[in-house]
PDB file of N, CA and C in Angstrom:
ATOM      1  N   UNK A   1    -110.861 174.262 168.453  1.00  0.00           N
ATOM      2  CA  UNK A   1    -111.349 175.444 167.758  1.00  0.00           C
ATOM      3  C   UNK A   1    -112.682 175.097 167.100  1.00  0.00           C
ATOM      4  N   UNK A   2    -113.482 176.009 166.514  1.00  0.00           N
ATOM      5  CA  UNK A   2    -114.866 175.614 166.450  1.00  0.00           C
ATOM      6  C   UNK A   2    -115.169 176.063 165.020  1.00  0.00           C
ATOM      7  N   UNK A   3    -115.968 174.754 164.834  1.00  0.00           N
ATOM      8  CA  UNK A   3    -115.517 174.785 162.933  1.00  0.00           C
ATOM      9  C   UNK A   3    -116.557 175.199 162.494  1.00  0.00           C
ATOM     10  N   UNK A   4    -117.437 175.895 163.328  1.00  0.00           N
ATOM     11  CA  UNK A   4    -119.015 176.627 162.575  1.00  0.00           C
ATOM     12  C   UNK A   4    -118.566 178.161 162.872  1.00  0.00           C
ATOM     13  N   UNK A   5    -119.164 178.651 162.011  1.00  0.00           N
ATOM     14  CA  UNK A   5    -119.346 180.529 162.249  1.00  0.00           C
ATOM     15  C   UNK A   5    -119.435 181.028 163.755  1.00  0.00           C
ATOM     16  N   UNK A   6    -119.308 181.677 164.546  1.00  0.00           N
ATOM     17  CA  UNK A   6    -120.159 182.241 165.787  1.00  0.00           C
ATOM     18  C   UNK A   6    -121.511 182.933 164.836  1.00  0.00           C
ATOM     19  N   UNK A   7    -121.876 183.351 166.019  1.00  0.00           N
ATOM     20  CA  UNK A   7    -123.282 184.091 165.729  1.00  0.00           C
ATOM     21  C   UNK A   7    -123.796 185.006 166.751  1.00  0.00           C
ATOM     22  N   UNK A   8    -123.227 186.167 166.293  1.00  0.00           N
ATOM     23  CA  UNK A   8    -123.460 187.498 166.630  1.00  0.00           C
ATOM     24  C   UNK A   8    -124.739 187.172 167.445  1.00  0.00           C
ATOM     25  N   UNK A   9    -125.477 187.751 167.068  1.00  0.00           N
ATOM     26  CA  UNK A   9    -127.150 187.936 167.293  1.00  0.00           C
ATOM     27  C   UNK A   9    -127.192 186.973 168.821  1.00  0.00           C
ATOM     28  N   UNK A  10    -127.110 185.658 168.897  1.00  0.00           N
ATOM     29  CA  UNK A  10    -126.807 184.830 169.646  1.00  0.00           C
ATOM     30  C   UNK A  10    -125.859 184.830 170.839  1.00  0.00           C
ATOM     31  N   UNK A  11    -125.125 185.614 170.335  1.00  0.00           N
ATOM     32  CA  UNK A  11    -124.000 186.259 171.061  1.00  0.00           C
ATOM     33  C   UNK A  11    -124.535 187.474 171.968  1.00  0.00           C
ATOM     34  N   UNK A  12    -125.183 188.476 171.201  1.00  0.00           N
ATOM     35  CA  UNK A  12    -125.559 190.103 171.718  1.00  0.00           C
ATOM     36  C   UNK A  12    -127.072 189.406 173.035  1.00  0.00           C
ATOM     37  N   UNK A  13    -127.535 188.214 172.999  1.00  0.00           N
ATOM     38  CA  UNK A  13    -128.619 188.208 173.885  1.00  0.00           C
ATOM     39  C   UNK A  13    -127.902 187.131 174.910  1.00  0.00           C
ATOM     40  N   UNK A  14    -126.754 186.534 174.255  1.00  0.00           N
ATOM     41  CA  UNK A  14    -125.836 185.959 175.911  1.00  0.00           C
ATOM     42  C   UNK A  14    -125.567 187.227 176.573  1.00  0.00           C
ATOM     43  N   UNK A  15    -124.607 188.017 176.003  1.00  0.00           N
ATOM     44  CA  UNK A  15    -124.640 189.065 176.667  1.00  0.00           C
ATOM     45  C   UNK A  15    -124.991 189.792 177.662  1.00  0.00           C
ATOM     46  N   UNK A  16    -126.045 190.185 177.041  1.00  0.00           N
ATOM     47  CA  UNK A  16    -126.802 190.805 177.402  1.00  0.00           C
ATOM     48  C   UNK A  16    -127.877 189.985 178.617  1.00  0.00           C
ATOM     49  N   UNK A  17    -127.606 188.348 179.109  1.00  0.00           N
ATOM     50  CA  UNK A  17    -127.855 188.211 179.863  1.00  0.00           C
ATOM     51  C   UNK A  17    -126.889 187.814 181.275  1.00  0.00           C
ATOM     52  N   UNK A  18    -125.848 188.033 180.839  1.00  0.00           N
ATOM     53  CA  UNK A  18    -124.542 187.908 181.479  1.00  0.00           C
ATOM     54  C   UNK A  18    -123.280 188.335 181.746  1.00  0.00           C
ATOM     55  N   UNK A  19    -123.441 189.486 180.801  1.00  0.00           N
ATOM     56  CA  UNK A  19    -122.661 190.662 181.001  1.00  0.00           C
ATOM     57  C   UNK A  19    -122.649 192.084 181.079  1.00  0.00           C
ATOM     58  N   UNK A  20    -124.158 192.340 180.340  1.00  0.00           N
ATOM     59  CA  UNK A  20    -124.092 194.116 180.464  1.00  0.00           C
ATOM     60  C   UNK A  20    -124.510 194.598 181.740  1.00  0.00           C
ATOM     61  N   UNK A  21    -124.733 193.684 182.892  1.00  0.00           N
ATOM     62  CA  UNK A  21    -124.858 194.630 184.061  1.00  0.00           C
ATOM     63  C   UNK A  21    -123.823 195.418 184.269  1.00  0.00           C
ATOM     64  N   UNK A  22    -122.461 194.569 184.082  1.00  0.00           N
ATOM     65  CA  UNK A  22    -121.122 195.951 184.070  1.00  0.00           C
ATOM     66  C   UNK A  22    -120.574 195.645 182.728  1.00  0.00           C
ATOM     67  N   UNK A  23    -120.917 195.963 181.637  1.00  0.00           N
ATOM     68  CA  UNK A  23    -120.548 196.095 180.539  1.00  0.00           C
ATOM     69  C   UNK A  23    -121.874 196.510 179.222  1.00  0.00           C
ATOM     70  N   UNK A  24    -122.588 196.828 179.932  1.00  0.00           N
ATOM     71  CA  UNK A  24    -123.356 197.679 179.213  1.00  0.00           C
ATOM     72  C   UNK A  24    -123.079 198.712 178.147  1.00  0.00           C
ATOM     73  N   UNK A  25    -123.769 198.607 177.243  1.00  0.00           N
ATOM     74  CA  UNK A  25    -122.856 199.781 176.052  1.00  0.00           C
ATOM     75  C   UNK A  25    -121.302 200.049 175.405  1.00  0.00           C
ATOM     76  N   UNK A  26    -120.947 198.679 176.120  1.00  0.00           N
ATOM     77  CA  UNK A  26    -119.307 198.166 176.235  1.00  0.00           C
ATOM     78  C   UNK A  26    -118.480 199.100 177.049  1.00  0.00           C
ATOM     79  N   UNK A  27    -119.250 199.513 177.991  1.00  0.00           N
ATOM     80  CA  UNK A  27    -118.566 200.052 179.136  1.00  0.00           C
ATOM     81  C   UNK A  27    -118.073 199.103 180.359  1.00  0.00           C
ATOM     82  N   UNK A  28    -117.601 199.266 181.031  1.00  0.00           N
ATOM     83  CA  UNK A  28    -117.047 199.002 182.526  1.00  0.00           C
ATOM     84  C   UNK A  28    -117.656 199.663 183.590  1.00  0.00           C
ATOM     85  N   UNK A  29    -118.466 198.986 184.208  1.00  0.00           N
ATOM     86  CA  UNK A  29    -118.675 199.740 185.621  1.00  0.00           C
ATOM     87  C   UNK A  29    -117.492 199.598 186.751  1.00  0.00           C
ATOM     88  N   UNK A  30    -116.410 198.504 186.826  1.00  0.00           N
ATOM     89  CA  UNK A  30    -115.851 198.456 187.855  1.00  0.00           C
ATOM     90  C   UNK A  30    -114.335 199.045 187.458  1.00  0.00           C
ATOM     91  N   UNK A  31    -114.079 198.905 186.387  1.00  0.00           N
ATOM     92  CA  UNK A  31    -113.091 199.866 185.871  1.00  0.00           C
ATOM     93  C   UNK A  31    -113.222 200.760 184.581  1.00  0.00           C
ATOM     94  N   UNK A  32    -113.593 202.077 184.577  1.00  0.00           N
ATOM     95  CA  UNK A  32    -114.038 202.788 183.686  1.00  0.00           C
ATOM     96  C   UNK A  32    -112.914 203.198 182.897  1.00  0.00           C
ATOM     97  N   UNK A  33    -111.907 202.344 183.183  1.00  0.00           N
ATOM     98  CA  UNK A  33    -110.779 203.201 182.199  1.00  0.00           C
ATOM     99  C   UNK A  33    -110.461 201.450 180.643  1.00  0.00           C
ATOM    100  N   UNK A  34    -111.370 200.842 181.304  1.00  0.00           N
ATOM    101  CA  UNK A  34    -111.167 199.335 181.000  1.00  0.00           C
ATOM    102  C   UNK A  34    -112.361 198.715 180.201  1.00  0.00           C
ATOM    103  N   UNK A  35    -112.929 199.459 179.384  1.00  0.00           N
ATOM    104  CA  UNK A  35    -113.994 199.162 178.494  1.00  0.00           C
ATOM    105  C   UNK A  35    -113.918 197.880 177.504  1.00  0.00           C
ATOM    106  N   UNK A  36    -114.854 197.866 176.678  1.00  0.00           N
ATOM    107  CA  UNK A  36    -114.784 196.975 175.325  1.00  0.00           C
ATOM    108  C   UNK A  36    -114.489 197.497 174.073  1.00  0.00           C
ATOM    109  N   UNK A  37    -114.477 199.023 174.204  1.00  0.00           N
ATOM    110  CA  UNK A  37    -114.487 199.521 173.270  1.00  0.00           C
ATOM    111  C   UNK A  37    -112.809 199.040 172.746  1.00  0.00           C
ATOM    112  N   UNK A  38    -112.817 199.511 171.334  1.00  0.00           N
ATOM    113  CA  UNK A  38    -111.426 199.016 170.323  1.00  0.00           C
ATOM    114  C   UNK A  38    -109.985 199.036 171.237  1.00  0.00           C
ATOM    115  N   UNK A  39    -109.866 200.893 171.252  1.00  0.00           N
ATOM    116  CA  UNK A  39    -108.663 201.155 171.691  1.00  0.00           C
ATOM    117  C   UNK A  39    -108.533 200.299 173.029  1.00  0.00           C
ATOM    118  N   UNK A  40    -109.654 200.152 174.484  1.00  0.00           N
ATOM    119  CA  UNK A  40    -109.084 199.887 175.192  1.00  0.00           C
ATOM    120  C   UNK A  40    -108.727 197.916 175.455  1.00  0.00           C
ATOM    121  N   UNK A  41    -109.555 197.411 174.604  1.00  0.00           N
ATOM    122  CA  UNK A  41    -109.307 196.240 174.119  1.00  0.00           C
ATOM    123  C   UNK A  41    -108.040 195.491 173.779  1.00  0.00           C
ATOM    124  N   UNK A  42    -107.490 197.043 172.936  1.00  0.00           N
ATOM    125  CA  UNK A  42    -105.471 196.839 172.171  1.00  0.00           C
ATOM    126  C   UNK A  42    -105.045 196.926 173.351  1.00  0.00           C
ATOM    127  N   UNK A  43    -105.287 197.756 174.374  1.00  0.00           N
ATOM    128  CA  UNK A  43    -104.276 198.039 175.336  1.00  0.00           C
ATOM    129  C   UNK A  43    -104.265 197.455 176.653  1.00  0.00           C
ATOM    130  N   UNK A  44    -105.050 197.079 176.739  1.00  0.00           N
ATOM    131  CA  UNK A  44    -105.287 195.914 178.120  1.00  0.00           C
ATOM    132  C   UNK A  44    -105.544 194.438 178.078  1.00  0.00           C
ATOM    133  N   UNK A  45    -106.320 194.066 177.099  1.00  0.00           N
ATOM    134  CA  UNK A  45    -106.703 192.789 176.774  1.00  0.00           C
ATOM    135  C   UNK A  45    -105.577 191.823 176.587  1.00  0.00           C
ATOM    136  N   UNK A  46    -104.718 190.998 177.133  1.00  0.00           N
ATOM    137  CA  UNK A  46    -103.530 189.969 176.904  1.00  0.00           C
ATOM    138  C   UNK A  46    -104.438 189.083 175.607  1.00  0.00           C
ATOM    139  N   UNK A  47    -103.435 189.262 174.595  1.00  0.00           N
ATOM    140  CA  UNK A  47    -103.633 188.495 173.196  1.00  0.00           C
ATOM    141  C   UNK A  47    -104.566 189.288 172.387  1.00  0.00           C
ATOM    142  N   UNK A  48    -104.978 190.429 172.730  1.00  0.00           N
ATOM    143  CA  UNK A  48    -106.121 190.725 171.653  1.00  0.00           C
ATOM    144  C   UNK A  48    -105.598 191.154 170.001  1.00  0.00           C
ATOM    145  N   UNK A  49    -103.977 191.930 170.302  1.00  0.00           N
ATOM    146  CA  UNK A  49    -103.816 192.313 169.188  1.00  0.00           C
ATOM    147  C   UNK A  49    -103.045 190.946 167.984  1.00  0.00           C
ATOM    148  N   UNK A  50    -103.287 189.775 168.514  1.00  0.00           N
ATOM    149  CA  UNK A  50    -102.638 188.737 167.780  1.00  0.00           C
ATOM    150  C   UNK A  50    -103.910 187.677 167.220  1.00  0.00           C
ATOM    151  N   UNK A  51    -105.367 187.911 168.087  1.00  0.00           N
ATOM    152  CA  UNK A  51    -106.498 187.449 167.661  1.00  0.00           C
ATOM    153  C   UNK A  51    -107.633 187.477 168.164  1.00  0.00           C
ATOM    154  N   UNK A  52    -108.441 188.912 167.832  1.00  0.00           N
ATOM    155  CA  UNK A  52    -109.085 189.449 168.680  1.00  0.00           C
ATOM    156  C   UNK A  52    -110.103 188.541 169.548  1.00  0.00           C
ATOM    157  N   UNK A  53    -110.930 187.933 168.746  1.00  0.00           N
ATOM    158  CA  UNK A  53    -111.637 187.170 169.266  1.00  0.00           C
ATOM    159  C   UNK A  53    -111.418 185.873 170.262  1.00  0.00           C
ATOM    160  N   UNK A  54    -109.780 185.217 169.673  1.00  0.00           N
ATOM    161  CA  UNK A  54    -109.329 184.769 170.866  1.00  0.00           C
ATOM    162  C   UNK A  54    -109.002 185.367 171.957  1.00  0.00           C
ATOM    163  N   UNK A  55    -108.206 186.734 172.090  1.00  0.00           N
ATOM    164  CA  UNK A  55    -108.224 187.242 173.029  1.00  0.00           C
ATOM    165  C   UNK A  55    -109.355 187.653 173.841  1.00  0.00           C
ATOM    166  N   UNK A  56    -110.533 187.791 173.610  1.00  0.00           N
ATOM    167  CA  UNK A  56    -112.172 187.944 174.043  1.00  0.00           C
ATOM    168  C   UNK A  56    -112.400 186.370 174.655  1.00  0.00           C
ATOM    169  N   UNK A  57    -112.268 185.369 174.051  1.00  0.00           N
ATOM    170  CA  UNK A  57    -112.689 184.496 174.558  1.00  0.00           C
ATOM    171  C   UNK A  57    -111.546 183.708 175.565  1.00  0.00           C
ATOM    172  N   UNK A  58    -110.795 183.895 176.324  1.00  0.00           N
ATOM    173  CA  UNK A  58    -110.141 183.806 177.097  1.00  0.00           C
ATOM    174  C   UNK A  58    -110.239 184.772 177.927  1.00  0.00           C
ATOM    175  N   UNK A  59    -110.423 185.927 177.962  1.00  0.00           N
ATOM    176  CA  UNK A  59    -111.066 186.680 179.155  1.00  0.00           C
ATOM    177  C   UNK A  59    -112.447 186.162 179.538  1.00  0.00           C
ATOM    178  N   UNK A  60    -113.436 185.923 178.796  1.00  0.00           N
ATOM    179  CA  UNK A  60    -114.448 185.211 179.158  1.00  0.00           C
ATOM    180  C   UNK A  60    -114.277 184.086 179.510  1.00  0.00           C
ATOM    181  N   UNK A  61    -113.702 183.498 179.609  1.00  0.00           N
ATOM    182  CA  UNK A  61    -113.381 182.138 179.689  1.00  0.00           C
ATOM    183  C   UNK A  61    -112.993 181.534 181.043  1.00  0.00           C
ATOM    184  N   UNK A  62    -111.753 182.709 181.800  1.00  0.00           N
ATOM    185  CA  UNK A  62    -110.841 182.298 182.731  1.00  0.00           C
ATOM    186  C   UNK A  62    -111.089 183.533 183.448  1.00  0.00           C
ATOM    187  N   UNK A  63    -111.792 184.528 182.774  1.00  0.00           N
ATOM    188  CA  UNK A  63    -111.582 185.937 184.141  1.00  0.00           C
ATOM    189  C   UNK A  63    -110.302 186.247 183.995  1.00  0.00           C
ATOM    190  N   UNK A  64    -110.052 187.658 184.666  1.00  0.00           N
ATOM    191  CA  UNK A  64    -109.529 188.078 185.212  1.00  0.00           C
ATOM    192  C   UNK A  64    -109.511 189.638 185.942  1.00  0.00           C
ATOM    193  N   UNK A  65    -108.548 189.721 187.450  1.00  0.00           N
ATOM    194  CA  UNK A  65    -109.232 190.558 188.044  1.00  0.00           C
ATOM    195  C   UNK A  65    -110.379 190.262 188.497  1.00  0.00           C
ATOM    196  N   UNK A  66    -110.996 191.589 188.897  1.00  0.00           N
ATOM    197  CA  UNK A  66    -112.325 191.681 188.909  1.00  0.00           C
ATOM    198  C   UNK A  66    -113.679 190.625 188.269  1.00  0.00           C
ATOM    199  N   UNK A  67    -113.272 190.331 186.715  1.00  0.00           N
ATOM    200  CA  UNK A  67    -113.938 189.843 185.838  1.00  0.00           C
ATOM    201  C   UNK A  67    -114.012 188.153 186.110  1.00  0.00           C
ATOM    202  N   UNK A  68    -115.161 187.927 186.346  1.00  0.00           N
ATOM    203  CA  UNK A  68    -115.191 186.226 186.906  1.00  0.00           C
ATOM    204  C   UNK A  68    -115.533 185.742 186.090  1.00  0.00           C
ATOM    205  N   UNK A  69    -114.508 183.871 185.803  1.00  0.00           N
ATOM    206  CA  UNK A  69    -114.199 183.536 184.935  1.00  0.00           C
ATOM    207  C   UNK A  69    -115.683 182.555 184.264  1.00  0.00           C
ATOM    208  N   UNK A  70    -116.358 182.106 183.459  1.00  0.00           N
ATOM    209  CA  UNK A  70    -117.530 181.839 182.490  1.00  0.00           C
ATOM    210  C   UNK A  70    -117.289 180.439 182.294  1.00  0.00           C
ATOM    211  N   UNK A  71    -115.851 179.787 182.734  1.00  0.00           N
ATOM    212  CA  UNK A  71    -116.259 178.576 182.017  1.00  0.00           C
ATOM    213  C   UNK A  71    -116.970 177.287 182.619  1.00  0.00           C
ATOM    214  N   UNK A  72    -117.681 177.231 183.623  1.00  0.00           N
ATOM    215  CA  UNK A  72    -118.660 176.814 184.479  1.00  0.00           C
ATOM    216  C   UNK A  72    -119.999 177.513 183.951  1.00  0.00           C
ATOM    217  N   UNK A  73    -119.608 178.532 183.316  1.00  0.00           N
ATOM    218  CA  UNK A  73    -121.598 179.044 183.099  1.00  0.00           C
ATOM    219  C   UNK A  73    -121.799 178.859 181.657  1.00  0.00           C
ATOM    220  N   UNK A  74    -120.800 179.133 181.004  1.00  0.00           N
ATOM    221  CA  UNK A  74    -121.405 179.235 179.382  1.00  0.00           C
ATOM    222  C   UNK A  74    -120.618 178.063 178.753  1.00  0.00           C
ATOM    223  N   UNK A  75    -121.074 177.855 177.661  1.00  0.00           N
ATOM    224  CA  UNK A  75    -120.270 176.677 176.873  1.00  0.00           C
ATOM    225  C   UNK A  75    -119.434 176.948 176.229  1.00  0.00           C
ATOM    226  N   UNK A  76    -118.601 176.369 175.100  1.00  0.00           N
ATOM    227  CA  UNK A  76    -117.735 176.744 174.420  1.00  0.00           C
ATOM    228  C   UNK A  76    -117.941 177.872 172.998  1.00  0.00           C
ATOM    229  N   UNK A  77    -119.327 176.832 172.821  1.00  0.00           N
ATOM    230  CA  UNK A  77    -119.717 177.540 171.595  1.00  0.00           C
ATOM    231  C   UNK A  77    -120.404 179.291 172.350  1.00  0.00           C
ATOM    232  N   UNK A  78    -121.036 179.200 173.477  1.00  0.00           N
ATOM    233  CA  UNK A  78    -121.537 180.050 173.623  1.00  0.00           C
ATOM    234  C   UNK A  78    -120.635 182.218 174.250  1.00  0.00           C
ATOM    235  N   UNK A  79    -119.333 181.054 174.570  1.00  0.00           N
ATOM    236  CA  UNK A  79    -118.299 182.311 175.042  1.00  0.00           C
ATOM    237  C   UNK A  79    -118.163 182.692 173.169  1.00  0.00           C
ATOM    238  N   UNK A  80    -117.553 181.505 172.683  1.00  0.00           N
ATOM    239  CA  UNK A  80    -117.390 182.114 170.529  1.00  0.00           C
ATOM    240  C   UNK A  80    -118.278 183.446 170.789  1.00  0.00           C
ATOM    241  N   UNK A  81    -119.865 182.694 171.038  1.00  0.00           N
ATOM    242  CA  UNK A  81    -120.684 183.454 170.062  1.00  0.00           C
ATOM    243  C   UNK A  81    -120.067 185.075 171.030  1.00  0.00           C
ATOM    244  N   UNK A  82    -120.364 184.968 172.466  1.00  0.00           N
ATOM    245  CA  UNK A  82    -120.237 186.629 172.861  1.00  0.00           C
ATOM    246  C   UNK A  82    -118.769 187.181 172.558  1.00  0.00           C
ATOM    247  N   UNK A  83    -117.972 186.655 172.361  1.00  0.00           N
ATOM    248  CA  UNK A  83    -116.825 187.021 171.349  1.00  0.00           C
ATOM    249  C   UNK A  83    -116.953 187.067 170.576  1.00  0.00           C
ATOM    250  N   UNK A  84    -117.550 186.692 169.448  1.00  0.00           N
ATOM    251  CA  UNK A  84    -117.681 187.291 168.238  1.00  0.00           C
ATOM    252  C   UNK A  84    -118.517 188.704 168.339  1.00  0.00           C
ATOM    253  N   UNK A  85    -119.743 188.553 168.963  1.00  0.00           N
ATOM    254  CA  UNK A  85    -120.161 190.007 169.389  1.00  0.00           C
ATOM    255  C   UNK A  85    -119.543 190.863 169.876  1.00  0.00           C
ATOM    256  N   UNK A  86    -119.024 190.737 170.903  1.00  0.00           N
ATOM    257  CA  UNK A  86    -117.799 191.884 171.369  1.00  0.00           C
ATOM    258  C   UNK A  86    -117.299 192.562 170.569  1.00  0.00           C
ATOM    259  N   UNK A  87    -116.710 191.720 169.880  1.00  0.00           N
ATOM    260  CA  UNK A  87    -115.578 192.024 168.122  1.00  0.00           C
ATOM    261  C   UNK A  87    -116.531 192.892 167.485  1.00  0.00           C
ATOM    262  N   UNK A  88    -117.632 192.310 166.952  1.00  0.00           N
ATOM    263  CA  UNK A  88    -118.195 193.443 166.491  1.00  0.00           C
ATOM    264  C   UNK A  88    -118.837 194.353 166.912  1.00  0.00           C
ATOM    265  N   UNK A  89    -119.124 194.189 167.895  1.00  0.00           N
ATOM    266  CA  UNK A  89    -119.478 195.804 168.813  1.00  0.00           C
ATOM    267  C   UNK A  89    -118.338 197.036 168.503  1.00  0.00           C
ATOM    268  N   UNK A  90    -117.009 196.175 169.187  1.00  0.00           N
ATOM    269  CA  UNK A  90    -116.208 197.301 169.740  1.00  0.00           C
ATOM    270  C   UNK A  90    -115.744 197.665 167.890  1.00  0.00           C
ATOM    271  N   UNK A  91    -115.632 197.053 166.902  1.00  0.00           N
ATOM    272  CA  UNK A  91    -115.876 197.246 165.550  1.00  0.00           C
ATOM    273  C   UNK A  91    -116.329 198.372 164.800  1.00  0.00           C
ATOM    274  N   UNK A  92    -117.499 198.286 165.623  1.00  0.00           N
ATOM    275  CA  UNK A  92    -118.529 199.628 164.875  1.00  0.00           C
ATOM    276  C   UNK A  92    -118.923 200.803 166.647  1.00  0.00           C
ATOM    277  N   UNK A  93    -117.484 200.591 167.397  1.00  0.00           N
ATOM    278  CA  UNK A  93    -117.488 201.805 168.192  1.00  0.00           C
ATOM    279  C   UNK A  93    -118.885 201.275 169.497  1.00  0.00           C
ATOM    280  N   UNK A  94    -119.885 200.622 169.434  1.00  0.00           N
ATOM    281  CA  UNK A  94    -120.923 200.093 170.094  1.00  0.00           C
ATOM    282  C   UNK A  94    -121.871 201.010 170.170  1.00  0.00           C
ATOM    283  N   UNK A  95    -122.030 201.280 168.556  1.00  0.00           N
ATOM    284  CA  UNK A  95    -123.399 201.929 168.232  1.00  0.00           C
ATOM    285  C   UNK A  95    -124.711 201.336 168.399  1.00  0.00           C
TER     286      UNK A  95
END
């Protein structure tokens, strides 16, 4: 587990170079019923409602489905940081 803060900001420009082609605006292009947003996060995400951000960073992590798995591309600290962003995206709705 990682004993520094994540960091948003750091997080929103991984992102954004590695995920919003289909997750843009915390949408889904390949399943539109399967967003980032809050609700669909509770209801699909395995583990999210026990720790959100762990549950974020294990989908990033390992994939699944569709969603190919990150842990060959990003580091440890760097899945945190876009999990912690996620969290707060889907947080404030992804205004």
């Amino acid at each position: 587990m990682r004993a520094m803060a994540s960091d948003t900001v750091r997080g929103g420009q991984i992102f954004n170079t590695n995920c919003a082609a289909c997750h843009a605006g915390g949408g889904n292009i390949v399943k539109s019923e399967r967003t980032l947003r809050q609700a669909d996060l509770e209801a699909f995400l395995p583990n999210y409602l026990t720790g959100h951000e762990t549950g974020i960073v294990a989908q990033v992590t390992y994939g699944r489905n569709a969603m190919p798995a990150f842990l060959d591309v990003l580091s440890e600290n760097e899945i945190a940081d876009v999990a912690a962003y996620v969290e707060d995206q889907a947080s404030h709705g992804w205004s």
